[in-house]
N, C-alpha and C. Protein backbone atom coordinates (compact mmCIF):
# COMPACT_ATOMS: atom_id res chain seq x y z
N UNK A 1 2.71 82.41 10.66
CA UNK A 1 1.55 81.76 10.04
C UNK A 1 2.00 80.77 8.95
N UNK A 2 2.88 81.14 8.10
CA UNK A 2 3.36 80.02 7.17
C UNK A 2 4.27 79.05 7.85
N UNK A 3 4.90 78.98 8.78
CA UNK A 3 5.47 78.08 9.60
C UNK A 3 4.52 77.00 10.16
N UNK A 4 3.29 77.51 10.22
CA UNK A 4 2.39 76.89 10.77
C UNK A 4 2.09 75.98 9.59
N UNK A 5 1.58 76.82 8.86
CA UNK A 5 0.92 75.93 7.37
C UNK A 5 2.33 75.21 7.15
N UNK A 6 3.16 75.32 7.11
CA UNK A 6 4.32 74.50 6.32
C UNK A 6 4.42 72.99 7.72
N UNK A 7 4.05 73.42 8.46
CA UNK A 7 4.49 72.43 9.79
C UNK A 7 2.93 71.61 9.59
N UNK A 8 1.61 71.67 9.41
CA UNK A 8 0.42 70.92 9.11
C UNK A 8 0.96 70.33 7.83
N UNK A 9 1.32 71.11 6.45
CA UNK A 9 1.55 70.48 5.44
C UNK A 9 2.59 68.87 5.75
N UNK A 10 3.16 69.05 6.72
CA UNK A 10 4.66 68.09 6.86
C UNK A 10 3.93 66.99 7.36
N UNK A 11 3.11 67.52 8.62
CA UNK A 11 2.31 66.38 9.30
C UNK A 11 1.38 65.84 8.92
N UNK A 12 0.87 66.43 7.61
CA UNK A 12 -0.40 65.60 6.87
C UNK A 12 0.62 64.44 5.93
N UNK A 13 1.51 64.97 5.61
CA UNK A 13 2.22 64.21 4.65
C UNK A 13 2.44 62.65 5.02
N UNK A 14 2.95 62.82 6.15
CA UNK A 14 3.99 62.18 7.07
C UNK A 14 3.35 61.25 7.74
N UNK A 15 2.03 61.54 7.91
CA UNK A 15 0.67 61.22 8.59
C UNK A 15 0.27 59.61 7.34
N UNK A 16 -0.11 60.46 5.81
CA UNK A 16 -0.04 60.02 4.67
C UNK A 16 0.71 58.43 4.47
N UNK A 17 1.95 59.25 4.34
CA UNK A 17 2.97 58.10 3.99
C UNK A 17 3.11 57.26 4.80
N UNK A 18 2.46 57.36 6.09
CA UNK A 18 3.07 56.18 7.40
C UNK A 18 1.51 55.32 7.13
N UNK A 19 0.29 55.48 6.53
CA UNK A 19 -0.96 54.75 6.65
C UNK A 19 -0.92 54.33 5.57
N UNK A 20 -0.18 54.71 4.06
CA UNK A 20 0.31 53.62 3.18
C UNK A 20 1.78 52.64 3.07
N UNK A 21 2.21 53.30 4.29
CA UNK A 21 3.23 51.51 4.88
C UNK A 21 2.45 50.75 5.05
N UNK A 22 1.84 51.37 6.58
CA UNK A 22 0.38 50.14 7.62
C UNK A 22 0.20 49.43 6.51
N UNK A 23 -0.43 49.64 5.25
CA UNK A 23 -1.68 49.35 5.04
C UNK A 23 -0.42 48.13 4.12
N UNK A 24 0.75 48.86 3.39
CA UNK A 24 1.23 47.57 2.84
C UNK A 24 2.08 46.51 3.32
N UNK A 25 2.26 46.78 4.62
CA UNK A 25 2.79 45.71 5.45
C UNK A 25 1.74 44.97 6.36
N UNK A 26 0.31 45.13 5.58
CA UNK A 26 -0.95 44.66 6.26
C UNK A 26 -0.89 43.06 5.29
N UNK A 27 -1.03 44.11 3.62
CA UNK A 27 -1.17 42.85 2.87
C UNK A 27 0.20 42.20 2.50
N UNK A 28 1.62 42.64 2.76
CA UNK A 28 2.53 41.52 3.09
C UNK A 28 2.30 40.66 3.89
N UNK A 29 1.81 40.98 5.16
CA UNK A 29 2.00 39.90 6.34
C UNK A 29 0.51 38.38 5.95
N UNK A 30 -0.20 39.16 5.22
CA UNK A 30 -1.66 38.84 4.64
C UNK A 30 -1.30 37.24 4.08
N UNK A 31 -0.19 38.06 2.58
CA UNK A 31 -0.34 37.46 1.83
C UNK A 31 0.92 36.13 2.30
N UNK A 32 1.69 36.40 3.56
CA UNK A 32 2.92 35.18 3.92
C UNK A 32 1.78 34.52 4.62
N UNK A 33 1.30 34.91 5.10
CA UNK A 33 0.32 34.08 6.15
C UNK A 33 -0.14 32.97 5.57
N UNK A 34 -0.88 33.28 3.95
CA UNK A 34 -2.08 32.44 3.48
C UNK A 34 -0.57 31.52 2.65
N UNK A 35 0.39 31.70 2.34
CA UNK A 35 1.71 31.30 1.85
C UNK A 35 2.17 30.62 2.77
N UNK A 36 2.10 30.24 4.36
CA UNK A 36 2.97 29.60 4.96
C UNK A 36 1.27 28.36 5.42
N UNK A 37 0.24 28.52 5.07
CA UNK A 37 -0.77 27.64 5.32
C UNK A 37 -0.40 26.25 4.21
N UNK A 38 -0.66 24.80 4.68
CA UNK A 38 -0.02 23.75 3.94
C UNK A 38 -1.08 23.76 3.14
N UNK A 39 -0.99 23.34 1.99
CA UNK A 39 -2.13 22.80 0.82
C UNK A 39 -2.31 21.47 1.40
N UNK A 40 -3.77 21.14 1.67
CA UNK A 40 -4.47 20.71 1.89
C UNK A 40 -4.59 19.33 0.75
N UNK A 41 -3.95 18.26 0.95
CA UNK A 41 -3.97 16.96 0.20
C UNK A 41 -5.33 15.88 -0.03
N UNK A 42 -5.80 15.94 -0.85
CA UNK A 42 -6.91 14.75 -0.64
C UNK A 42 -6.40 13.37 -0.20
N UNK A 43 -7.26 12.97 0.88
CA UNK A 43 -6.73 11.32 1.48
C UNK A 43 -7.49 10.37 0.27
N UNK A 44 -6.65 9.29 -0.01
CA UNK A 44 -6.61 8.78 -0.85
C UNK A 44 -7.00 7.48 -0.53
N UNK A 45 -6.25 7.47 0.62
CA UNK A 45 -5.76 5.47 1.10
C UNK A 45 -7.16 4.51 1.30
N UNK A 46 -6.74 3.23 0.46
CA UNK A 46 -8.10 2.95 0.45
C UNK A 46 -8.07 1.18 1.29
N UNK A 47 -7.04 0.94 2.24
CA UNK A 47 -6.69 -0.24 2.90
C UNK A 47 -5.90 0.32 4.60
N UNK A 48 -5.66 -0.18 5.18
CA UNK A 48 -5.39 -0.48 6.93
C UNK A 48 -3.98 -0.37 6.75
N UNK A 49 -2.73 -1.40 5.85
CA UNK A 49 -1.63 -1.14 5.38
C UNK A 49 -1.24 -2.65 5.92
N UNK A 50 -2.55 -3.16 6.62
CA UNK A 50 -1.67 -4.22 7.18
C UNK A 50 -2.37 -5.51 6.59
N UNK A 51 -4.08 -5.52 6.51
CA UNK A 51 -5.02 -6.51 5.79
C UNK A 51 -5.07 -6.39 4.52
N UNK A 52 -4.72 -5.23 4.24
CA UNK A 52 -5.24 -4.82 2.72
C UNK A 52 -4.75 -3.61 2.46
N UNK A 53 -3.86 -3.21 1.09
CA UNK A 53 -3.22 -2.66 0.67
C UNK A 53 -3.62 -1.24 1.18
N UNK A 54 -3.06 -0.15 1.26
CA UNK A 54 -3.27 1.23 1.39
C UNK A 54 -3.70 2.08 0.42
N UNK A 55 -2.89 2.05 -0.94
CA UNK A 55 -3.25 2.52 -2.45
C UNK A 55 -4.52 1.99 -2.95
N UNK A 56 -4.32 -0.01 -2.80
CA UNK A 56 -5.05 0.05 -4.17
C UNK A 56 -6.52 -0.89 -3.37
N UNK A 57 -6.60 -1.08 -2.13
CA UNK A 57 -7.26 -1.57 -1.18
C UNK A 57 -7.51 -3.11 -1.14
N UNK A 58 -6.34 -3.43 -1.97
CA UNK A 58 -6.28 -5.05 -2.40
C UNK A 58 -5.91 -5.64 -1.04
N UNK A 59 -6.59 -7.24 -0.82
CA UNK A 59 -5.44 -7.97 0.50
C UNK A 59 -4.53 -7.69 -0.20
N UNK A 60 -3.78 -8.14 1.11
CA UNK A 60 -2.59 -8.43 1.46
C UNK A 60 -2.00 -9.91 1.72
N UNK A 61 -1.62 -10.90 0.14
CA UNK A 61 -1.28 -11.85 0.41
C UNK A 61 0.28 -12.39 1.00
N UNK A 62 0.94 -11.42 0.81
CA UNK A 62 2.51 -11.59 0.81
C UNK A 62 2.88 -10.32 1.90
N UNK A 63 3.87 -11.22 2.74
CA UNK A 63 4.13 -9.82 3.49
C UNK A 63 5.36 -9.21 3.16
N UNK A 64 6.21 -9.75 1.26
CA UNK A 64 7.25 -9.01 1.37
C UNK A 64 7.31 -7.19 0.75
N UNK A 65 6.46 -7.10 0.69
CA UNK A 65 6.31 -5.67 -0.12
C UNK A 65 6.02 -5.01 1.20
N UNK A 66 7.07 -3.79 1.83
CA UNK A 66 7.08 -3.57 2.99
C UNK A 66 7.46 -2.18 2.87
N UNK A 67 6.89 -1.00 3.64
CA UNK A 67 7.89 0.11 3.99
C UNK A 67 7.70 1.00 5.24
N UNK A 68 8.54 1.89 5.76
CA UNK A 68 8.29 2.46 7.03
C UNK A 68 8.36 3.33 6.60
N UNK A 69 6.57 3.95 7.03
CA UNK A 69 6.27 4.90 7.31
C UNK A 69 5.78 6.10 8.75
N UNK A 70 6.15 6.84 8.89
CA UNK A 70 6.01 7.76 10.73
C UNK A 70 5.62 6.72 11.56
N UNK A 71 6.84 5.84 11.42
CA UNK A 71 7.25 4.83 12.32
C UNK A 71 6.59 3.79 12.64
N UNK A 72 5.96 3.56 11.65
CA UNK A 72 5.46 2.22 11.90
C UNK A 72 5.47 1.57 10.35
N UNK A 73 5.81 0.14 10.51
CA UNK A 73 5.61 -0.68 8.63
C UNK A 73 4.15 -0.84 8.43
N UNK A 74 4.65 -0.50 7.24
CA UNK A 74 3.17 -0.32 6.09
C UNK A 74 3.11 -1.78 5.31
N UNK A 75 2.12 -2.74 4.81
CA UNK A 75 2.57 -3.49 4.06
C UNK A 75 1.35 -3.26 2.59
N UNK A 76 2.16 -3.75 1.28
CA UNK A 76 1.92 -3.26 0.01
C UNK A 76 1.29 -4.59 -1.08
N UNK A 77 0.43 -4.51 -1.21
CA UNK A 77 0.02 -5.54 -2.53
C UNK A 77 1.29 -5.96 -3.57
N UNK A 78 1.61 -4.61 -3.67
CA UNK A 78 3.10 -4.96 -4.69
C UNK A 78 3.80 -3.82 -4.78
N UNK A 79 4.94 -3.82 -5.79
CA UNK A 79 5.92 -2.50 -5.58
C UNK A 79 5.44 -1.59 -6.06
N UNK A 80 4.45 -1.16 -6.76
CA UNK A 80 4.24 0.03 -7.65
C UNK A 80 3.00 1.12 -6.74
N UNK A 81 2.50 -0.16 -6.16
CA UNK A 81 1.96 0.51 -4.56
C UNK A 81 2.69 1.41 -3.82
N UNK A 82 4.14 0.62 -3.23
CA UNK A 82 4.54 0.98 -2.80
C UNK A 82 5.67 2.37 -2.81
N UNK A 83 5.33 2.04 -4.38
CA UNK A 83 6.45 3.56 -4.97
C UNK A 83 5.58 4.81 -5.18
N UNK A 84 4.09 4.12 -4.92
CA UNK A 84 3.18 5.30 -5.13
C UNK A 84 3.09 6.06 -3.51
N UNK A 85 3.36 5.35 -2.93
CA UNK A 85 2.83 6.21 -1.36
C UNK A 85 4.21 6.79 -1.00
N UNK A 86 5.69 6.40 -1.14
CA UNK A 86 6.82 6.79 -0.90
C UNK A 86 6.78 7.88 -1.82
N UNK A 87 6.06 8.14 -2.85
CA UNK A 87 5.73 9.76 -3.52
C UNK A 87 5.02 10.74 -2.93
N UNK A 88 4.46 9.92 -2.35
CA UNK A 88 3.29 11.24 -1.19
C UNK A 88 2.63 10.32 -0.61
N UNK A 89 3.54 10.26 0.72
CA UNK A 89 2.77 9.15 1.64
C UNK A 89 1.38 9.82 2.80
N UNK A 90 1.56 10.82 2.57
CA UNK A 90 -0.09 11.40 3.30
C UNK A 90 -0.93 11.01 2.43
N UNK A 91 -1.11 11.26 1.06
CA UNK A 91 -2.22 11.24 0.43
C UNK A 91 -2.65 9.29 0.52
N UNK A 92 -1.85 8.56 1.22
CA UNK A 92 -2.39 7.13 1.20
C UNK A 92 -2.20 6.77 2.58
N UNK A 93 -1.66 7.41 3.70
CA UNK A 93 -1.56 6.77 4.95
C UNK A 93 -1.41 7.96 5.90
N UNK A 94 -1.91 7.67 7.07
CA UNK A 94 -2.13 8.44 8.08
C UNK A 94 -0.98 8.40 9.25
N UNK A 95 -1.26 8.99 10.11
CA UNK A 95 0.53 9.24 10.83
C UNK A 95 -0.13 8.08 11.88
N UNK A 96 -0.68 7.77 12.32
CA UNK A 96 -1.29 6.60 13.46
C UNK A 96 -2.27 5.51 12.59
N UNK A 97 -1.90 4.19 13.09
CA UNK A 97 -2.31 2.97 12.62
C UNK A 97 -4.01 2.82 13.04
N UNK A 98 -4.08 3.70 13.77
CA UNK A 98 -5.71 3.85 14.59
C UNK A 98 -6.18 4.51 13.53
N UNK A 99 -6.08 5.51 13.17
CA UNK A 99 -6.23 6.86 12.31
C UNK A 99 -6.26 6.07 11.43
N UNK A 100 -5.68 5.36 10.51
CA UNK A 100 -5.73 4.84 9.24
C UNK A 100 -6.60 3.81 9.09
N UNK A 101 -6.99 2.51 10.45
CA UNK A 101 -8.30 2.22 10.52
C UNK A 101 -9.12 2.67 10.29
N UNK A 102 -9.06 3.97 11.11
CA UNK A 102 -10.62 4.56 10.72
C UNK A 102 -11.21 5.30 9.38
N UNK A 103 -10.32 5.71 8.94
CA UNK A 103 -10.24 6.39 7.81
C UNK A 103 -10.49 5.14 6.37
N UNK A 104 -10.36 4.43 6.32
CA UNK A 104 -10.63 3.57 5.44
C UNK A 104 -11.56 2.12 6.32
N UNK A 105 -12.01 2.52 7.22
CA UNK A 105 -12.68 1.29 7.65
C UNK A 105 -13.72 1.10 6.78
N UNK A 106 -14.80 1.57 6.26
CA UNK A 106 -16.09 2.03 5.61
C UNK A 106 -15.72 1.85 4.33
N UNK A 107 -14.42 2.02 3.33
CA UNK A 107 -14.64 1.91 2.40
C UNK A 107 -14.94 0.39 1.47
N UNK A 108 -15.60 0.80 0.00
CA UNK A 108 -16.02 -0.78 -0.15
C UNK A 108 -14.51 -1.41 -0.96
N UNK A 109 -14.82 -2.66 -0.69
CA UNK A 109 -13.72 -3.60 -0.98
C UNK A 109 -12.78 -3.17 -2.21
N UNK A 110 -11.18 -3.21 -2.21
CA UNK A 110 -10.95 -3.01 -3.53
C UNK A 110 -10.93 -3.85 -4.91
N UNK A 111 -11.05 -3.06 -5.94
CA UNK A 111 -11.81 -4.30 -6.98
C UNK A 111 -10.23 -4.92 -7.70
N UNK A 112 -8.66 -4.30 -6.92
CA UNK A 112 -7.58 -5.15 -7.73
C UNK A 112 -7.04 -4.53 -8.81
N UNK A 113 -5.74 -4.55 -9.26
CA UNK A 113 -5.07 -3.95 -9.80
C UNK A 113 -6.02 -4.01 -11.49
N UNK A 114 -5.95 -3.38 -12.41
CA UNK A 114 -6.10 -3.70 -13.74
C UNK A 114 -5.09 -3.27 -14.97
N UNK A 115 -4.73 -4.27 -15.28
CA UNK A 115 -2.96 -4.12 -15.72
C UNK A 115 -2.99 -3.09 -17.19
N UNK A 116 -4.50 -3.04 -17.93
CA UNK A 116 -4.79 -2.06 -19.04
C UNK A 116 -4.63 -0.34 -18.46
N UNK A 117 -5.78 -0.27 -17.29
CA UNK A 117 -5.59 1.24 -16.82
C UNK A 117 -4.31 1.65 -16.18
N UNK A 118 -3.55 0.76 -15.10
CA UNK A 118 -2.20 1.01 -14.26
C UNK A 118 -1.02 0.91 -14.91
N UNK A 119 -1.06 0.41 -16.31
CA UNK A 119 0.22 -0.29 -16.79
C UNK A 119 0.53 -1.31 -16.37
N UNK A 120 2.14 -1.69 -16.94
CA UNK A 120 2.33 -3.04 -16.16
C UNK A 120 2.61 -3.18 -14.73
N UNK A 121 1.45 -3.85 -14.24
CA UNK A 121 0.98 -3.63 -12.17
C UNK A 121 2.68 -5.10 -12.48
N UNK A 122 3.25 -6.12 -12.66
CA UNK A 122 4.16 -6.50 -12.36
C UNK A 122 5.36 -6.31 -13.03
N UNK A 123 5.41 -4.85 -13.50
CA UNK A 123 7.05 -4.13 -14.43
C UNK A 123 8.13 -4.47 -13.62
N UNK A 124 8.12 -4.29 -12.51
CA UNK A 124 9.24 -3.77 -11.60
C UNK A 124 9.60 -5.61 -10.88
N UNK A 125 10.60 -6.58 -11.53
CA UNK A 125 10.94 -7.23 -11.10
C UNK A 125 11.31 -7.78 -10.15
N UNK A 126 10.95 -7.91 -9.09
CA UNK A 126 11.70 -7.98 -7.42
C UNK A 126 12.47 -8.82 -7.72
N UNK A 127 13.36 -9.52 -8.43
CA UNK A 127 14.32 -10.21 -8.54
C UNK A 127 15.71 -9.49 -8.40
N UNK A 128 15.32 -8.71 -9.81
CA UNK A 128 16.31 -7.68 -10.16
C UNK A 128 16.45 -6.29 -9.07
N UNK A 129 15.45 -6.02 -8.92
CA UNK A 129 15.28 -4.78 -7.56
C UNK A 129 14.78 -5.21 -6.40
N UNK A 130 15.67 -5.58 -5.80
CA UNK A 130 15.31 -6.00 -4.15
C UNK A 130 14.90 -5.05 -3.05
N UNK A 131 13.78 -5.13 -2.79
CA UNK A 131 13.18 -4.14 -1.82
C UNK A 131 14.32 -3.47 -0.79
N UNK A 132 13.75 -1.97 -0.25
CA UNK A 132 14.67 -1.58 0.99
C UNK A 132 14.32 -2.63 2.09
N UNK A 133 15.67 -2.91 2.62
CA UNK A 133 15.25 -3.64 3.73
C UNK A 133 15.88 -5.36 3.45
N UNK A 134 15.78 -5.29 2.58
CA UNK A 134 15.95 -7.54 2.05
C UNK A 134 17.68 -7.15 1.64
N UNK A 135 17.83 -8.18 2.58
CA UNK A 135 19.24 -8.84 2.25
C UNK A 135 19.38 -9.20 0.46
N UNK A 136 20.56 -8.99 0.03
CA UNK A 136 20.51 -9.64 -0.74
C UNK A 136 21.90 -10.41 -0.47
N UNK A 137 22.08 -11.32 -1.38
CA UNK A 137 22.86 -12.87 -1.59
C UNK A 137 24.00 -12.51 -1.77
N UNK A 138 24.54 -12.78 -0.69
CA UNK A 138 26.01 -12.51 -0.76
C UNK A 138 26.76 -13.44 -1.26
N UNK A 139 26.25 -14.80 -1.70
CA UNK A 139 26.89 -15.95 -2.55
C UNK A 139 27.40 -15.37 -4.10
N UNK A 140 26.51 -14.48 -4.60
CA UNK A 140 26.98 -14.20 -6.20
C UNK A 140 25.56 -14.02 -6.87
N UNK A 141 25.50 -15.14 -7.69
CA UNK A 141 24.16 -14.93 -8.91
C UNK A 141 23.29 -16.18 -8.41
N UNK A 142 23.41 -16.55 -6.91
CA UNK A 142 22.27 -17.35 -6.38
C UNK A 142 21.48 -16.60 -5.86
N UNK A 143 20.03 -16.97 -6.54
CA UNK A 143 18.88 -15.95 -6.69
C UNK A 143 17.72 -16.73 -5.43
N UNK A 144 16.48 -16.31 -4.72
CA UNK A 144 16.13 -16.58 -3.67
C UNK A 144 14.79 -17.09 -4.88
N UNK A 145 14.27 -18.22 -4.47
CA UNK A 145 12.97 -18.41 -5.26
C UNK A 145 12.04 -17.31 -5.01
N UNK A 146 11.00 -17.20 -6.06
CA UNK A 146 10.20 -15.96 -5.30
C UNK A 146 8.44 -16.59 -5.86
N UNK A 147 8.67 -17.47 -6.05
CA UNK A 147 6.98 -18.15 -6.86
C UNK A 147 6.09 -18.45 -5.60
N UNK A 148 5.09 -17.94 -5.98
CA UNK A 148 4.28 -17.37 -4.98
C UNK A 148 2.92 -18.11 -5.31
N UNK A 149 2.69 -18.67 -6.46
CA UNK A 149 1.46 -19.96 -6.90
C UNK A 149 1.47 -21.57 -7.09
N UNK A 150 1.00 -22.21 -7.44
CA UNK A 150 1.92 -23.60 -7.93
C UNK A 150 2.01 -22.96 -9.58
N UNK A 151 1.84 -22.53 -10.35
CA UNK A 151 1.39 -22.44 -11.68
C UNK A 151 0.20 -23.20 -12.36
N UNK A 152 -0.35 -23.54 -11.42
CA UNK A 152 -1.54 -24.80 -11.96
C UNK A 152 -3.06 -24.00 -11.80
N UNK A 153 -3.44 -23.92 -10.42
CA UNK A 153 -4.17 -22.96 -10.05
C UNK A 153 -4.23 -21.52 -9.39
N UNK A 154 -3.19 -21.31 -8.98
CA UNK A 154 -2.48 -19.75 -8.66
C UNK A 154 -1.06 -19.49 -9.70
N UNK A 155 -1.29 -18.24 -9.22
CA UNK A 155 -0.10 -17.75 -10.57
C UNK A 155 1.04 -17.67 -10.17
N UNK A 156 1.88 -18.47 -10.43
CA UNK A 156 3.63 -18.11 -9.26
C UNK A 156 4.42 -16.99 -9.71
N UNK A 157 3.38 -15.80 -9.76
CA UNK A 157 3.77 -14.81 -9.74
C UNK A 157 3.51 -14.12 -8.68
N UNK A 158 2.35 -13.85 -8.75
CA UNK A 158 1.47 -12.96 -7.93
C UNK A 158 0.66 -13.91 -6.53
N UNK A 159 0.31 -14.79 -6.84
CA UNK A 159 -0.51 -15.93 -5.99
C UNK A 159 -1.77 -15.84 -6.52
N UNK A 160 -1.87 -14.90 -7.27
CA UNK A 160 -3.85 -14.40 -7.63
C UNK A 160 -4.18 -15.88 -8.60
N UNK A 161 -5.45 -16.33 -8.62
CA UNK A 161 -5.83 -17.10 -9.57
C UNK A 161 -5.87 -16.90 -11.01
N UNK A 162 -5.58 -18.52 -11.90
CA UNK A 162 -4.92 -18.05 -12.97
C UNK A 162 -5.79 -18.17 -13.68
N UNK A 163 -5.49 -17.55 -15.31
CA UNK A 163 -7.06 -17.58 -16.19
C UNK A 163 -6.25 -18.37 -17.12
N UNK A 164 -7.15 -19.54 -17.01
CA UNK A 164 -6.76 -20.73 -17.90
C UNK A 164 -6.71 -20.93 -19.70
N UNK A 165 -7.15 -19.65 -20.18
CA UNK A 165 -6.72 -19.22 -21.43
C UNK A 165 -4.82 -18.54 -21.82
N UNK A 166 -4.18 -18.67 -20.76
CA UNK A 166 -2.73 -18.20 -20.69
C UNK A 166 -1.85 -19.69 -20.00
N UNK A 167 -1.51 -20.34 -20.88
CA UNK A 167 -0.93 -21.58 -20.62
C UNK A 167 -0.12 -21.30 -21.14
N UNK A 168 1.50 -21.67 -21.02
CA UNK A 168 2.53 -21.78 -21.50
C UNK A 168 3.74 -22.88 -21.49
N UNK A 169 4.56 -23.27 -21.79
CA UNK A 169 5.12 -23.98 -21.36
C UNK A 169 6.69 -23.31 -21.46
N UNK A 170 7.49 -23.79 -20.55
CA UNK A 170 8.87 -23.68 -20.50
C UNK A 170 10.32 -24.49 -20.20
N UNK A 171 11.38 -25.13 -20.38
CA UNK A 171 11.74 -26.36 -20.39
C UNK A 171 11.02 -26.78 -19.79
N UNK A 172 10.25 -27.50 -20.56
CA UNK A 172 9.30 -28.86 -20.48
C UNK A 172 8.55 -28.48 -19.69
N UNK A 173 8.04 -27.40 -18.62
CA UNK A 173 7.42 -27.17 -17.24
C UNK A 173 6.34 -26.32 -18.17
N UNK A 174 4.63 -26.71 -17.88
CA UNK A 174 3.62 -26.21 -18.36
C UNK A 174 3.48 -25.34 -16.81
N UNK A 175 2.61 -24.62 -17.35
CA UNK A 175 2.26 -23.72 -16.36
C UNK A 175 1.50 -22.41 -16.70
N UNK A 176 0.39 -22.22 -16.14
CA UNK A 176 -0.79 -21.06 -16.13
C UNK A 176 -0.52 -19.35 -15.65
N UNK A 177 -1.21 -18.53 -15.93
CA UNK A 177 -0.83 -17.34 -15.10
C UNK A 177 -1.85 -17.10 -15.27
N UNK A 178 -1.81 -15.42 -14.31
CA UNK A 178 -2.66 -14.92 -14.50
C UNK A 178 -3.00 -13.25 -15.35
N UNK A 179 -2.13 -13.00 -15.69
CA UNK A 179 -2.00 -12.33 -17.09
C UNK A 179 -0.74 -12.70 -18.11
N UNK A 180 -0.44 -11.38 -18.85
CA UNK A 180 0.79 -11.78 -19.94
C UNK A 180 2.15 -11.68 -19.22
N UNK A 181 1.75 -10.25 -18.64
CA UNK A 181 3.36 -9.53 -17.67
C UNK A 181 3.78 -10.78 -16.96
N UNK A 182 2.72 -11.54 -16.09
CA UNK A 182 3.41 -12.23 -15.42
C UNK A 182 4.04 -14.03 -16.30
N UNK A 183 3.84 -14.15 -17.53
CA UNK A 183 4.23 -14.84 -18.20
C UNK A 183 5.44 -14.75 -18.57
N UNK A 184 5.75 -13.28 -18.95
CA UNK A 184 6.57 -12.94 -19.46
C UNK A 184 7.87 -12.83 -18.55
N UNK A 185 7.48 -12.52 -17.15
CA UNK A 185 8.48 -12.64 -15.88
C UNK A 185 8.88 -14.14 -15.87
N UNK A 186 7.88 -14.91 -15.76
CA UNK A 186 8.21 -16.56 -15.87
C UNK A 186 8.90 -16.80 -16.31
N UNK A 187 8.88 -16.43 -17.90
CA UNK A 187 9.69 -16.80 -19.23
C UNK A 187 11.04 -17.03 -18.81
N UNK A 188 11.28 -15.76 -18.54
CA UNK A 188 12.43 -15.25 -18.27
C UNK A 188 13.29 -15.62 -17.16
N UNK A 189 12.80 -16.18 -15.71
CA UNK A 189 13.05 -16.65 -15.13
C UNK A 189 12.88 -17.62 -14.42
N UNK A 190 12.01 -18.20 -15.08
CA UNK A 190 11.49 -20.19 -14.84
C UNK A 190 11.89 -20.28 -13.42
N UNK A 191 13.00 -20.63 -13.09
CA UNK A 191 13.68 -21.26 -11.82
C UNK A 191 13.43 -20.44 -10.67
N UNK A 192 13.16 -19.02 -10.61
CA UNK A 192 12.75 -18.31 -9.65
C UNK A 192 10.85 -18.55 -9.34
N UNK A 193 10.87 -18.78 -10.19
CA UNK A 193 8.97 -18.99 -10.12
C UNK A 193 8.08 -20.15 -10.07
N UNK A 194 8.90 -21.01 -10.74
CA UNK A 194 8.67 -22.83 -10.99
C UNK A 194 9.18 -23.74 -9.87
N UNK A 195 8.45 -24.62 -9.48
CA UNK A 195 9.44 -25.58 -9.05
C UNK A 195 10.01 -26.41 -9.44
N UNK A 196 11.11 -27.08 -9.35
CA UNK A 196 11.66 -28.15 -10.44
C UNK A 196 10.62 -29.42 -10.83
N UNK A 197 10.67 -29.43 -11.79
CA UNK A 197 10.04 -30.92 -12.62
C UNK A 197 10.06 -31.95 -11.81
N UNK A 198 10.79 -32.34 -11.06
CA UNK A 198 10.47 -33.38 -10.40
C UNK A 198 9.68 -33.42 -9.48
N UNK A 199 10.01 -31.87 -8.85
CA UNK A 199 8.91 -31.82 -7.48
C UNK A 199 7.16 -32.15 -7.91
N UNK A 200 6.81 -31.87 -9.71
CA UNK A 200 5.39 -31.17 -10.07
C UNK A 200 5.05 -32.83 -10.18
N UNK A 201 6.24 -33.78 -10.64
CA UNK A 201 5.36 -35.44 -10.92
C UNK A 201 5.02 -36.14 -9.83
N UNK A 202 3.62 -36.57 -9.91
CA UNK A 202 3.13 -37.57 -8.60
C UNK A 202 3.23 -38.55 -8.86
């Protein structure tokens, strides 16, 4: 009789201890499960990548601001765009060029960088940092023009129109922008942004 009771006691035990494994290799497997699910990114992208920027939903006047993304090129308003989606390129572009149509087809137009809230939208020099992808000059310190306005009525910085309260002049070459940053790029490099004096006299 106590063999008996000692042999129920073993099997209740045993019984016991095997339904508090189950139960904690229930909420291990539980808790890898909800651990191996991806966090869920908000889509962001507010352009096609090809008419109009992806980030900031600006056209697309220039096609050198460029990058490849799940195999196909993306193109960028400017570099800081483009350093924003190479940080987390889901949250601004979709794995198919169809997909990314659609996904930003509907949205309304973008209203353009604003150099107070973004910082400086032209910090990052493309002179000095030459995109992935662009040759650079295997001659030495011969630099590729990069002026993109006349300085008169577009900004030969950016190409955007200039606000005629930012006039400057530089050997002898007057010329407009369209904020300070990009004045200050001018300044500094006249000959990349200007065209020579002779070309500007009629």
């Amino acid at each position: 009789m106590k063999r008996t009771i000692k042999s129920l006691a073993l099997i209740i035990v045993a019984a016991l201890a095997l339904q508090a494994f189950a139960h904690d290799k229930k909420l291990h497997d539980k808790g890898k499960a909800q651990a191996a699910q991806p966090v869920k990114s908000e889509f962001l992208g507010k352009g096609d990548g090809v008419k109009t920027c992806p980030v900031s939903g600006d056209e697309i006047t220039s096609k050198d601001v460029k990058g490849q993304f799940f195999g196909r090129t993306v193109y960028f308003c400017c570099a800081d765009c483009l350093a924003l989606a190479r940080k987390n390129p889901t949250a601004y572009l979709k794995r198919t060029q169809a997909a990314q149509v659609a996904a930003t087809k509907n949205l309304p137009k973008g209203e353009g960088h604003h150099h107070s809230d973004q910082g400086d939208h032209h910090a990052e020099n493309p002179a000095q940092n030459p995109k992935e992808g662009e040759k650079q000059d295997s001659k030495g310190d011969e630099k590729k023009f990069l002026g993109k306005g006349d300085g008169v009525a577009t900004c030969p910085v950016t190409g955007e129109e200039v606000n005629k309260n930012l006039k400057y002049e530089v050997n002898g070459r007057v010329f407009y922008v369209c904020c300070e940053s990009c004045a200050e790029l001018v300044k500094k490099n006249p000959d990349l942004y200007l065209k020579p004096v002779e070309t500007e006299k009629k």
